[in-house]
C-alpha atoms as a PDB file:
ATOM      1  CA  UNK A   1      77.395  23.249  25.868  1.00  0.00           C
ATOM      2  CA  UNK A   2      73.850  24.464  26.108  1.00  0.00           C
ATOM      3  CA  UNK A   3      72.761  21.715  23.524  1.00  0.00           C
ATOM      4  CA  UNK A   4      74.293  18.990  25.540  1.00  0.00           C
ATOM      5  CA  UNK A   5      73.124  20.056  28.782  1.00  0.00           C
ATOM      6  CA  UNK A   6      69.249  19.861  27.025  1.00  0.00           C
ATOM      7  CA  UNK A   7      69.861  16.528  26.049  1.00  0.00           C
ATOM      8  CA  UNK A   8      71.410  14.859  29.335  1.00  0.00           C
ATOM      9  CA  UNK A   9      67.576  16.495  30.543  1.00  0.00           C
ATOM     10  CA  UNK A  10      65.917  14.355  27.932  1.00  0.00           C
ATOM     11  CA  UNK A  11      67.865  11.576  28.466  1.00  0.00           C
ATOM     12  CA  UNK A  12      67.094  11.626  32.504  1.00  0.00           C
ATOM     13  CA  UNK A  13      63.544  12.475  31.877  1.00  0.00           C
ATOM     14  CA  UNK A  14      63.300   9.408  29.781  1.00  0.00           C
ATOM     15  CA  UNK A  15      64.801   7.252  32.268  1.00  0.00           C
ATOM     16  CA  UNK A  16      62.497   8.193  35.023  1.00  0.00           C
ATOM     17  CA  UNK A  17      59.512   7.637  32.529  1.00  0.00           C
ATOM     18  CA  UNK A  18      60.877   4.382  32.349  1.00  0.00           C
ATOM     19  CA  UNK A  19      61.247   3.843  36.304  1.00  0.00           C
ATOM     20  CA  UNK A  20      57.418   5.188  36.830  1.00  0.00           C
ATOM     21  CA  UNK A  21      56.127   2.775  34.229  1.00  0.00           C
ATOM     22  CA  UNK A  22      57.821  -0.230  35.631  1.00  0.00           C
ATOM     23  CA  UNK A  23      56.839   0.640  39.229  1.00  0.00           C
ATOM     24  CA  UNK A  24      52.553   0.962  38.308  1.00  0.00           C
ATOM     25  CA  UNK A  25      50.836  -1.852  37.894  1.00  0.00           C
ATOM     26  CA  UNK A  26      49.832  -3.275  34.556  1.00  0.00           C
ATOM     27  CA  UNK A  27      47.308  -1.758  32.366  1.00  0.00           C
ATOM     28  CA  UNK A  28      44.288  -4.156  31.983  1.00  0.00           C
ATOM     29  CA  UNK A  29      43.210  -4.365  28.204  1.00  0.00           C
ATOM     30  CA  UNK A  30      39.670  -2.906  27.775  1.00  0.00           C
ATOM     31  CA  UNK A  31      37.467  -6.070  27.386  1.00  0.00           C
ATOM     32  CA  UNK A  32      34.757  -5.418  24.107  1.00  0.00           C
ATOM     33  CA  UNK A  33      31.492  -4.697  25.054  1.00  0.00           C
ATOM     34  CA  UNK A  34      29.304  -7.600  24.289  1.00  0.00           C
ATOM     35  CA  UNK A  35      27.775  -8.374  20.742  1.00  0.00           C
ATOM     36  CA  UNK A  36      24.349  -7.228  20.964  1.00  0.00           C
ATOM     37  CA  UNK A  37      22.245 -10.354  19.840  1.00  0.00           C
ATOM     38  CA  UNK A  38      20.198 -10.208  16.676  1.00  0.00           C
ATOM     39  CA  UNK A  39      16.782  -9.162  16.620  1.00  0.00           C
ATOM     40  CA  UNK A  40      14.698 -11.929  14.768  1.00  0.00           C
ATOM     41  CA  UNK A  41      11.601 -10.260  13.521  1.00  0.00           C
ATOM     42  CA  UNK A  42       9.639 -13.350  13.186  1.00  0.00           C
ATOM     43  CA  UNK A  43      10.054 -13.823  16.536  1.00  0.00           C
ATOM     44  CA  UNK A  44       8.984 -10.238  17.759  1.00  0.00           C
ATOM     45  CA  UNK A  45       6.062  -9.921  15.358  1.00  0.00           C
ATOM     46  CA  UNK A  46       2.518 -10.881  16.763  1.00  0.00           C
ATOM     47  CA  UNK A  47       0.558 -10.583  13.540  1.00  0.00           C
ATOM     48  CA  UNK A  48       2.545 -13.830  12.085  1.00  0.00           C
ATOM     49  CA  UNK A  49       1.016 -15.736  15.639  1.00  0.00           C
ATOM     50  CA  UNK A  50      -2.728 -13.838  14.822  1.00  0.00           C
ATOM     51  CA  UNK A  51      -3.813 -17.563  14.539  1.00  0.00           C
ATOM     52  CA  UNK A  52      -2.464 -18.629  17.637  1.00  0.00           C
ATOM     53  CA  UNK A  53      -3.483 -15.649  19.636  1.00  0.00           C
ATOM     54  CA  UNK A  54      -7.046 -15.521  18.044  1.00  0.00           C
ATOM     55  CA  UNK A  55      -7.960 -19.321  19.101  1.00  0.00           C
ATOM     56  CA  UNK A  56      -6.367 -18.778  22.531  1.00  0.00           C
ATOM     57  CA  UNK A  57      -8.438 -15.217  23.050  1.00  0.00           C
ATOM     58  CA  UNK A  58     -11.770 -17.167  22.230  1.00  0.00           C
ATOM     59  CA  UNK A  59     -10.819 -20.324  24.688  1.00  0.00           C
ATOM     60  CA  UNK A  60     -12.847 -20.613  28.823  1.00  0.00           C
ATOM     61  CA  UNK A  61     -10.374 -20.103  31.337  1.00  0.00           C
ATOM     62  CA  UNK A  62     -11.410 -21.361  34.333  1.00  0.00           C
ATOM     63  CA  UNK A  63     -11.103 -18.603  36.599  1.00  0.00           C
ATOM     64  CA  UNK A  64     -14.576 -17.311  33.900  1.00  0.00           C
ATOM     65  CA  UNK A  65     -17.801 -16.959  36.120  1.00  0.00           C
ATOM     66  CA  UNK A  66     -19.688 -19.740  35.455  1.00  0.00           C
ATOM     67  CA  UNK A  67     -23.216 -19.668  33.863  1.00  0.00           C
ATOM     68  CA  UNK A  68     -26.376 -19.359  35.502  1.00  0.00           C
ATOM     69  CA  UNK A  69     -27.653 -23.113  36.492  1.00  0.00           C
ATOM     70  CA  UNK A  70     -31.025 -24.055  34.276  1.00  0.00           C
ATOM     71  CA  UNK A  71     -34.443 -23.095  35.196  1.00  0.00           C
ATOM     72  CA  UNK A  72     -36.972 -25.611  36.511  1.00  0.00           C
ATOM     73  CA  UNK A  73     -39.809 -26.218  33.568  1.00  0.00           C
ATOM     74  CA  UNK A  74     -41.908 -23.943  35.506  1.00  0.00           C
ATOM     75  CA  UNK A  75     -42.063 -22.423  32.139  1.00  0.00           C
ATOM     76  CA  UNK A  76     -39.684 -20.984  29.769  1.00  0.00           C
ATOM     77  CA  UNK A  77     -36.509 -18.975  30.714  1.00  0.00           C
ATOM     78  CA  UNK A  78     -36.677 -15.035  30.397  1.00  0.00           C
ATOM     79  CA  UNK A  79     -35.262 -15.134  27.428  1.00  0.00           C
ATOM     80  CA  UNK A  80     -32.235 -12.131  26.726  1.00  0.00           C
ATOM     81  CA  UNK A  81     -32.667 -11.064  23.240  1.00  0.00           C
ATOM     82  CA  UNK A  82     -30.005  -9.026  22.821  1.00  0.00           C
ATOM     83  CA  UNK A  83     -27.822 -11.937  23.973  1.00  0.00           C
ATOM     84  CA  UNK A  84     -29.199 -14.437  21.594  1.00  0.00           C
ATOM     85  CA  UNK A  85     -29.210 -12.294  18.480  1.00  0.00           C
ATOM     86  CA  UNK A  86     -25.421 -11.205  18.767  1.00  0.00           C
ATOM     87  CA  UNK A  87     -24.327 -14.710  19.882  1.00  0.00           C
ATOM     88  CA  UNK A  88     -26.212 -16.121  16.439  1.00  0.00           C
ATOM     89  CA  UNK A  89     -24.589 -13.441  14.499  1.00  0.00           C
ATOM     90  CA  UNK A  90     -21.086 -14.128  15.818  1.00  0.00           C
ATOM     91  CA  UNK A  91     -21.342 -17.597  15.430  1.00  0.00           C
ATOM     92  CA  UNK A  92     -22.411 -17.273  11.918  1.00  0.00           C
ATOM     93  CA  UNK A  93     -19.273 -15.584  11.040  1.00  0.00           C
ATOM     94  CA  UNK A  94     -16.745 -15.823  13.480  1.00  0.00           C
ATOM     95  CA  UNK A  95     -14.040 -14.632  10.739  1.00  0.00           C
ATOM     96  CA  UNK A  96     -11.178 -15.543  12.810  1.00  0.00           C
ATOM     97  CA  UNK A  97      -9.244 -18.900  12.069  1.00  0.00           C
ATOM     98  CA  UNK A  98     -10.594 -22.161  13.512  1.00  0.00           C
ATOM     99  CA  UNK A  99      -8.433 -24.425  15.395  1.00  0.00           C
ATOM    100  CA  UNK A 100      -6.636 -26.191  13.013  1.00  0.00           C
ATOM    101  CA  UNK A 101      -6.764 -24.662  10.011  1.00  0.00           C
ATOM    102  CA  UNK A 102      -3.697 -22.562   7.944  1.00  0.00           C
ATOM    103  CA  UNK A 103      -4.379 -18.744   8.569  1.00  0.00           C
ATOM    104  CA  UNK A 104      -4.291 -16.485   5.720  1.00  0.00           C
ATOM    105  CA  UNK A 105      -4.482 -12.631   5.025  1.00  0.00           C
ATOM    106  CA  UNK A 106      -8.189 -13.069   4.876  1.00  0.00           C
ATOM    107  CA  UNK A 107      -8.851 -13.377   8.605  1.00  0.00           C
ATOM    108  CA  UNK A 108      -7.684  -9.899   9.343  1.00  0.00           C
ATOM    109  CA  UNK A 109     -10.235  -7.862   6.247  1.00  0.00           C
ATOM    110  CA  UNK A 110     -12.578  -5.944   8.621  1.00  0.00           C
ATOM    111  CA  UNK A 111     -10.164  -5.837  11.958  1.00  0.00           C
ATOM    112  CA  UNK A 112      -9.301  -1.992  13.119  1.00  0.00           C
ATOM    113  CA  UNK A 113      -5.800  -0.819  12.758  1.00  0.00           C
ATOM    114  CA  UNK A 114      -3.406   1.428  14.385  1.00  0.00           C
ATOM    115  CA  UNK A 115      -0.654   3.436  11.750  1.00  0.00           C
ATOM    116  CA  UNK A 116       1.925   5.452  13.208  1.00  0.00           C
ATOM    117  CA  UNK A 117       3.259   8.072  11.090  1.00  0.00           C
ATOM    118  CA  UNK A 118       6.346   9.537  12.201  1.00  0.00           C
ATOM    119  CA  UNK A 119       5.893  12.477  10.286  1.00  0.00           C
ATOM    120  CA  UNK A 120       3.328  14.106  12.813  1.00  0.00           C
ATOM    121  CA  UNK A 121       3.952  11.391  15.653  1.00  0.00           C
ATOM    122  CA  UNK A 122       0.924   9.827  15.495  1.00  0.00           C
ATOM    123  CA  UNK A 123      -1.300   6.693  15.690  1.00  0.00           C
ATOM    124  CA  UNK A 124      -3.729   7.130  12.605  1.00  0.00           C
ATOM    125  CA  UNK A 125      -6.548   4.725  13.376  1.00  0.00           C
ATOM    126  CA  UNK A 126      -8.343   2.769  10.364  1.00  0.00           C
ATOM    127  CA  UNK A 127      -9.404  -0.289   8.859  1.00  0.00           C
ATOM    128  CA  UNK A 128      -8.513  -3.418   6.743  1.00  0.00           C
ATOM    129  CA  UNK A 129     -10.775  -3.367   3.954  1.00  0.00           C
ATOM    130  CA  UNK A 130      -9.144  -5.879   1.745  1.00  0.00           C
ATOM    131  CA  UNK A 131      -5.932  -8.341   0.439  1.00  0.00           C
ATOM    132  CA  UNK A 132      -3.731  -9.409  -2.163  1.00  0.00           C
ATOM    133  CA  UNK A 133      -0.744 -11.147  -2.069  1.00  0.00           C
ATOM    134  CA  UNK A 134       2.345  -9.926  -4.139  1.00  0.00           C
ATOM    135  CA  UNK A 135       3.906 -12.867  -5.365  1.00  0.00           C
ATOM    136  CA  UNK A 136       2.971 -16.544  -5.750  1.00  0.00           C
ATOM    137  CA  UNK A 137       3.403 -18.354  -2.006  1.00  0.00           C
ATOM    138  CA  UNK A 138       1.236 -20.151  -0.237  1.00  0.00           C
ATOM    139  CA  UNK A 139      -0.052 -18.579   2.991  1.00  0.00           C
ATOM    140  CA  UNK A 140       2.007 -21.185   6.059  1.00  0.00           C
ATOM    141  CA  UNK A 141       1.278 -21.572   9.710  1.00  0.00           C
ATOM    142  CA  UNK A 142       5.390 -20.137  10.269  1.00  0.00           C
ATOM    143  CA  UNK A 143       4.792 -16.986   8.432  1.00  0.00           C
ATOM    144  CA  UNK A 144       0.507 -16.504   7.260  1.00  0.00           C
ATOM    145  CA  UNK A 145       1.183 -13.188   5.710  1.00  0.00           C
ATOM    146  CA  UNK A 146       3.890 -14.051   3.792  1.00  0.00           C
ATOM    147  CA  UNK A 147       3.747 -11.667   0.649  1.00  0.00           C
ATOM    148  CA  UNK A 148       0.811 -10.041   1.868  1.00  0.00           C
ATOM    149  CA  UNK A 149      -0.103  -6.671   1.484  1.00  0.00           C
ATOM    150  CA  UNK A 150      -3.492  -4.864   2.748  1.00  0.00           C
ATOM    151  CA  UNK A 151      -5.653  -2.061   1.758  1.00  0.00           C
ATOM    152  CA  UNK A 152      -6.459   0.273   4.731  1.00  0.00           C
ATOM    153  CA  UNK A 153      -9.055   2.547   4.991  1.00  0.00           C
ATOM    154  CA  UNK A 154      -8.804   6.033   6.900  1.00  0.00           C
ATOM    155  CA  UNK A 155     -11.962   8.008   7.251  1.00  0.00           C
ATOM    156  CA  UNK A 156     -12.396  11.580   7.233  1.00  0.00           C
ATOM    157  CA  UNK A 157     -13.036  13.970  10.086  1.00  0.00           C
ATOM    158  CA  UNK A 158     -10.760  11.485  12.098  1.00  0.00           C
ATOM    159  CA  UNK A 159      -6.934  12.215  13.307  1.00  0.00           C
ATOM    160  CA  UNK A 160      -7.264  15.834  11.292  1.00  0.00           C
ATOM    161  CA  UNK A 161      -8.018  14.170   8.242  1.00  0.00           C
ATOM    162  CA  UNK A 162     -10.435  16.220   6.168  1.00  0.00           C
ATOM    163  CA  UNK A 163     -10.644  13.841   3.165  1.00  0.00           C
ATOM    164  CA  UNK A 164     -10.985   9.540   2.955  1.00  0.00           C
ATOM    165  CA  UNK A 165      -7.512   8.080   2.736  1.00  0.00           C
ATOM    166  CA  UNK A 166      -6.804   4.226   1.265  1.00  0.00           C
ATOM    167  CA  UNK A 167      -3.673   3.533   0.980  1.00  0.00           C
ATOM    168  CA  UNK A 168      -1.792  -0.699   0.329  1.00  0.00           C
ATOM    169  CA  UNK A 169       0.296  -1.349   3.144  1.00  0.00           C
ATOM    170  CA  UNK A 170       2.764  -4.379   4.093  1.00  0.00           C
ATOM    171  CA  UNK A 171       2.146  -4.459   7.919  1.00  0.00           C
ATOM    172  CA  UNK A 172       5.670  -6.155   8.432  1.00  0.00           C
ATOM    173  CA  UNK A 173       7.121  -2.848   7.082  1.00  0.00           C
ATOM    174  CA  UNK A 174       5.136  -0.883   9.120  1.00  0.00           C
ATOM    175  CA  UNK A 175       5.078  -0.127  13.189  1.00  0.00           C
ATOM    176  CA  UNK A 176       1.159  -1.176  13.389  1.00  0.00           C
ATOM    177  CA  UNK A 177      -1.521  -2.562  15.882  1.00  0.00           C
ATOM    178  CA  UNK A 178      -4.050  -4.398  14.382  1.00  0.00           C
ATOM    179  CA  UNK A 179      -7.273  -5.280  16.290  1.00  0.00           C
ATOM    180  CA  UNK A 180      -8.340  -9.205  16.909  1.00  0.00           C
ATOM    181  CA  UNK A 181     -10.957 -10.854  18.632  1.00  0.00           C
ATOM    182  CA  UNK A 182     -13.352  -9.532  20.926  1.00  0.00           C
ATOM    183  CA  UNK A 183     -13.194 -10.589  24.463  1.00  0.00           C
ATOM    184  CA  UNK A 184     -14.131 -10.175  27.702  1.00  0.00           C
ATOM    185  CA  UNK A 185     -10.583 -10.060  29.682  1.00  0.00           C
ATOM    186  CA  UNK A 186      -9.636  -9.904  33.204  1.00  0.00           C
ATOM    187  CA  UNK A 187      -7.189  -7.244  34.110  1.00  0.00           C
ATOM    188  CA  UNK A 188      -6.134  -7.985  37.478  1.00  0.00           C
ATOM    189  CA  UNK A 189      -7.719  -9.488  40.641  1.00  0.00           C
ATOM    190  CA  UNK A 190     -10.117  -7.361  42.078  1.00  0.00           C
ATOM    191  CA  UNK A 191     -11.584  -5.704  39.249  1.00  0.00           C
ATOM    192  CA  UNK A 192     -14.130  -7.382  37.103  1.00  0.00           C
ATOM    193  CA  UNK A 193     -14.092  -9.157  33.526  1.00  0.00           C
ATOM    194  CA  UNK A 194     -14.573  -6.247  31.053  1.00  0.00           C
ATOM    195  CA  UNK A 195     -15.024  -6.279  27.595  1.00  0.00           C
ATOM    196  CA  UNK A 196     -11.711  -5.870  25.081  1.00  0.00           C
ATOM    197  CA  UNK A 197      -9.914  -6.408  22.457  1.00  0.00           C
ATOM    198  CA  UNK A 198      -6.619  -8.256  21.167  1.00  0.00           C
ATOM    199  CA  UNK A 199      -4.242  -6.507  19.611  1.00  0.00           C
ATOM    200  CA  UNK A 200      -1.754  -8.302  17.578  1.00  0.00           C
ATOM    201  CA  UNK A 201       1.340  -5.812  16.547  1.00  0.00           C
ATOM    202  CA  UNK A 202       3.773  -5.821  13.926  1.00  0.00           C
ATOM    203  CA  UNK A 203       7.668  -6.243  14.592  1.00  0.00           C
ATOM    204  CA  UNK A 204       8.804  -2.456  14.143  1.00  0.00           C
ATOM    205  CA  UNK A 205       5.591  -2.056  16.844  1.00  0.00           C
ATOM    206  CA  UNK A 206       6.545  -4.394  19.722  1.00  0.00           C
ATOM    207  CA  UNK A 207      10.861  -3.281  19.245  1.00  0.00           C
ATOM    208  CA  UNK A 208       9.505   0.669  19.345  1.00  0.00           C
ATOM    209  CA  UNK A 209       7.899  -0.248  22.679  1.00  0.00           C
ATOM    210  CA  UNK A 210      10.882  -1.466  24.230  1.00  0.00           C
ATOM    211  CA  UNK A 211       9.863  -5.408  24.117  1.00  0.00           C
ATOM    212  CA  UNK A 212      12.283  -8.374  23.349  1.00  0.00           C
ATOM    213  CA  UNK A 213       9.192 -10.333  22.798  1.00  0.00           C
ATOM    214  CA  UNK A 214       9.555 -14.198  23.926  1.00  0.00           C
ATOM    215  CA  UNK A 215      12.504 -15.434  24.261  1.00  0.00           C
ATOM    216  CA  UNK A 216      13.986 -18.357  21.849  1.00  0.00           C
ATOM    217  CA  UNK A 217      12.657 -21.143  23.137  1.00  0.00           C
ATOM    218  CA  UNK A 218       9.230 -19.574  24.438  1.00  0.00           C
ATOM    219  CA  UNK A 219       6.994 -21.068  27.279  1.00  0.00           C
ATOM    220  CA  UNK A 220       3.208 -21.373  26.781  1.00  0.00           C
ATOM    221  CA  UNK A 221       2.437 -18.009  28.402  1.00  0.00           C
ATOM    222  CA  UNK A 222       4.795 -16.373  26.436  1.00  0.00           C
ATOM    223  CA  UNK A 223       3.481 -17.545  23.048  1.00  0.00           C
ATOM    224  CA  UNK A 224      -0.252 -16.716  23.964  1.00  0.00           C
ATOM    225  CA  UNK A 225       0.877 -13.413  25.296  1.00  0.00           C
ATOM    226  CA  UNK A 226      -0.779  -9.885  23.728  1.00  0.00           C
ATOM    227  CA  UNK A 227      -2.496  -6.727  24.247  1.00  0.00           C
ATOM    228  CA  UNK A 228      -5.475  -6.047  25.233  1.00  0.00           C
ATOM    229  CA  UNK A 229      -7.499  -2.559  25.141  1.00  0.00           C
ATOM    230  CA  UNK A 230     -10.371  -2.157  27.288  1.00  0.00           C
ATOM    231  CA  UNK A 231     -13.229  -0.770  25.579  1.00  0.00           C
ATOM    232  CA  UNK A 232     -14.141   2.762  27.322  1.00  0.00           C
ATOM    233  CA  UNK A 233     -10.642   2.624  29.070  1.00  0.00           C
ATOM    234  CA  UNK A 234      -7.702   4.135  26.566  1.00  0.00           C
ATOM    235  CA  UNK A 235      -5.096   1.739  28.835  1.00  0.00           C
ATOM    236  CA  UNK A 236      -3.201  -1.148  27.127  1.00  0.00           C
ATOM    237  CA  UNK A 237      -2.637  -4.135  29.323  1.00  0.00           C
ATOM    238  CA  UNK A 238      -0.392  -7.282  28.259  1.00  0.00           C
ATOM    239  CA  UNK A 239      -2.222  -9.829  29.144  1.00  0.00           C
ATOM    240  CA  UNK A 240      -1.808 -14.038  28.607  1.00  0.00           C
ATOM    241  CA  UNK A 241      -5.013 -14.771  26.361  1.00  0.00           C
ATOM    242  CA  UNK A 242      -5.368 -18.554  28.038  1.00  0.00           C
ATOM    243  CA  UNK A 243      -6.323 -17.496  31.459  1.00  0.00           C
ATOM    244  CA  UNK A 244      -6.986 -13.658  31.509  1.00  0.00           C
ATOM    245  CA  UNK A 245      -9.642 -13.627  27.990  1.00  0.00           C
ATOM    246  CA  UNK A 246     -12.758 -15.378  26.742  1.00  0.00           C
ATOM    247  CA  UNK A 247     -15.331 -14.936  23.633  1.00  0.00           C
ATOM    248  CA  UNK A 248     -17.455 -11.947  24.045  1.00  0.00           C
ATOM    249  CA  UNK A 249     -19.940 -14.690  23.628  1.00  0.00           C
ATOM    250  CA  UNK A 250     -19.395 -17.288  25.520  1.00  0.00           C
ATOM    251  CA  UNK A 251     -22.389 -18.714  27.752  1.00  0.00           C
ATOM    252  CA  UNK A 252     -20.318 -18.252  30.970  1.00  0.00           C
ATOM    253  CA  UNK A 253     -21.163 -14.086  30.306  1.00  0.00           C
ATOM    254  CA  UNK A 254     -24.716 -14.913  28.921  1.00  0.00           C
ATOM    255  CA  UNK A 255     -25.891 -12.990  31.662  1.00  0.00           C
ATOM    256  CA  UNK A 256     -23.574  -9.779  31.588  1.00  0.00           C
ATOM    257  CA  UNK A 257     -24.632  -9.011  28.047  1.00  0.00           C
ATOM    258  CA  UNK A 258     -27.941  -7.809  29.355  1.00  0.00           C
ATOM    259  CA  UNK A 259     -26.858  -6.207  32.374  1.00  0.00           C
ATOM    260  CA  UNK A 260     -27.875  -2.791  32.934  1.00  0.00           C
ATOM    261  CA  UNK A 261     -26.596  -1.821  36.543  1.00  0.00           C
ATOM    262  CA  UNK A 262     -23.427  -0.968  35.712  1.00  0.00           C
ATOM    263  CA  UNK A 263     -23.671   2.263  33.228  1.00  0.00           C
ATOM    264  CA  UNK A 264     -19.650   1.735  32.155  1.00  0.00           C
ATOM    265  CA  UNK A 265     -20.094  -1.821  31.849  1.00  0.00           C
ATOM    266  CA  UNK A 266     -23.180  -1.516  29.645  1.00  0.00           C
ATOM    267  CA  UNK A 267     -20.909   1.361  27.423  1.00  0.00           C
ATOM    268  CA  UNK A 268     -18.087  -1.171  27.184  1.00  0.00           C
ATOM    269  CA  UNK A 269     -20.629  -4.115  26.165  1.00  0.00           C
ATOM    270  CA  UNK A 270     -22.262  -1.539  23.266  1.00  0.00           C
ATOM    271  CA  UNK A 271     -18.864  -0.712  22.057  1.00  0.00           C
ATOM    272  CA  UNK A 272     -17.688  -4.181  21.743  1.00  0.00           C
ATOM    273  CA  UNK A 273     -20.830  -5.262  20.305  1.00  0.00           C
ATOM    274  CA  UNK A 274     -20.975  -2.597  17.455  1.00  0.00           C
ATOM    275  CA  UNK A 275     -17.362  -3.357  17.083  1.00  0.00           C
ATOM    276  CA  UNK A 276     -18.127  -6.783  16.644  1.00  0.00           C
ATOM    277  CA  UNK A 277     -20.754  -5.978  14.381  1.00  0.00           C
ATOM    278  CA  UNK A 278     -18.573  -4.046  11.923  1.00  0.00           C
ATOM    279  CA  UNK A 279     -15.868  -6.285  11.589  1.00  0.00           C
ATOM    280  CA  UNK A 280     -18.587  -9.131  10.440  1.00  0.00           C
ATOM    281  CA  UNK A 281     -20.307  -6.424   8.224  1.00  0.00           C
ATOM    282  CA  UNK A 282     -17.277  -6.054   6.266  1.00  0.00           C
ATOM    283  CA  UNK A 283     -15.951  -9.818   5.758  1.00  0.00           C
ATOM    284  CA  UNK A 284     -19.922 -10.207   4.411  1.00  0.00           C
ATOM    285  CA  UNK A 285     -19.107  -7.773   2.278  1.00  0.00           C
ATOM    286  CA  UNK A 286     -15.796  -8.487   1.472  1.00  0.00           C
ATOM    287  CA  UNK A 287     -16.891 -11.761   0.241  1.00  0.00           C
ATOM    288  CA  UNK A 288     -19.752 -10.121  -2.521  1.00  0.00           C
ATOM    289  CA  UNK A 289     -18.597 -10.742  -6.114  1.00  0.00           C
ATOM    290  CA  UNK A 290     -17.278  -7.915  -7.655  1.00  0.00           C
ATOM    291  CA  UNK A 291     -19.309  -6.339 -10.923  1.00  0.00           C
ATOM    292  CA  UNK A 292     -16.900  -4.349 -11.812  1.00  0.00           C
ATOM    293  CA  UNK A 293     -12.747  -5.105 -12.209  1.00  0.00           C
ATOM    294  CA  UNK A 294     -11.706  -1.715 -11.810  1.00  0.00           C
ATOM    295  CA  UNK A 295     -13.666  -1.672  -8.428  1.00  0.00           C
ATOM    296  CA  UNK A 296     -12.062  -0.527  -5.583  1.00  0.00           C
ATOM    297  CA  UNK A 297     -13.447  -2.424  -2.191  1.00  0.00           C
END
């Protein structure tokens, strides 16, 4: 009797299971979450637009002050050496791409670069020294570095190292900054033009910063887009090259390059300068003949 009596329980328990369901409202079927979309490296990377980005860097807005009017032949102008000398040496070797021309790994031997190592979570500054490509492909204005590898060079005494360390790297495989042109840029309104530099940055670089990069079908002010760092300032400011950049040497600044009031100004304009000057020391001698094979540059 006992055994009966449980099951009549069941059987009434089931049926008023049966009642609740059919009195709640419907369950609504959990839509999937949307299918993340791909992440196209070529499209995130700046170093495979360094071409791009260098001739747009070295381009005259026109919001650039513009440069002094001419002197009267009451005689000749005061003439600003230092001015003159950096502007002939930068126009002797420019070492970025000209407008026009197919970009290789050979525009970036000289340029600084930023390595982080996610061993001790940190940027190891250095430089390109030299280039080689890996296999047989011709360098292309979709993807310059195609195959391209790079020898940096990390000095001692710098980021705890206490010995020289050169080391072949594939930037693409690698989150890196690497350093471009030198420019005066314009942060924001109200502050003056200061003197910078581009930074183009690799793939793994621009998706660890939390960027989507431009979108698939860019606009012009996304694909001249970049980095700059101000020289004596350790911010990073993203910046569109066309209107908020010019060359370091461009007549329109003639005038700043000897200016002396400003002590932070006249820092920044050393610092770019010397960088300047390093980066065209080291294509001249990239470009020396080797005597020896087994010479490492």
């Amino acid at each position: 009797g006992g055994s009966a009596a449980f099951r009549a329980h069941l059987l009434r328990a089931a049926a008023k299971d049966r009642q609740d369901d059919a009195a709640s409202p419907p369950r609504r079927r959990r839509r999937a979450p949307p299918a993340e979309p791909e992440i196209d490296p070529a499209r995130l990377s700046e170093l495979r637009r360094f071409g791009a980005l260098h001739v747009a860097s070295l381009s005259n807005p026109p919001e650039t002050p513009r440069p002094p009017p001419p002197q009267e032949e009451h005689g000749p102008p005061p003439s600003n050496l230092a001015a003159d000398v950096f502007q002939a040496a930068v126009r002797a070797d420019a070492g970025g791409p000209h407008p026009g021309a197919v970009p290789d790994g050979s525009h970036l031997v000289g340029r600084p670069v930023l390595l982080y190592c996610d061993v001790d979570n940190y940027y190891h500054r250095g430089r390109l020294v030299d280039w080689r490509t890996r296999r047989r492909s011709a360098a292309s204005p979709e993807d310059p570095l195609e195959g391209a590898e790079f020898l940096a060079r990390f000095r001692a005494g710098l980021d705890g190292r206490k010995v020289p360390v050169h080391q072949w790297i594939v930037p693409e495989e690698h989150a890196v900054a690497v350093g471009l042109s030198v420019v005066w840029a314009k942060e924001r309104k109200g502050r003056p033009w200061w003197p910078g530099q581009v930074l183009v940055r690799s793939a793994l670089e621009v998706l660890s910063a939390g960027e989507k990069g431009p979108s698939a079908a860019p606009t012009a002010a996304e694909r001249h887009r970049a980095l700059v760092c101000l020289f004596g300032d350790d911010a990073r400011h993203l910046l569109d090259l066309r209107s908020h950049a010019a060359d370091l040497f461009s007549p329109a600044f003639r005038d700043h390059m000897g200016r002396t009031g400003d002590r932070a100004q006249a820092v920044a304009v050393a610092m770019a300068v010397a960088e300047n000057e390093e980066q065209r020391r080291l294509r001249a001698w990239y470009k020396l003949p080797l005597q020896d094979a087994a010479h490492v540059r």
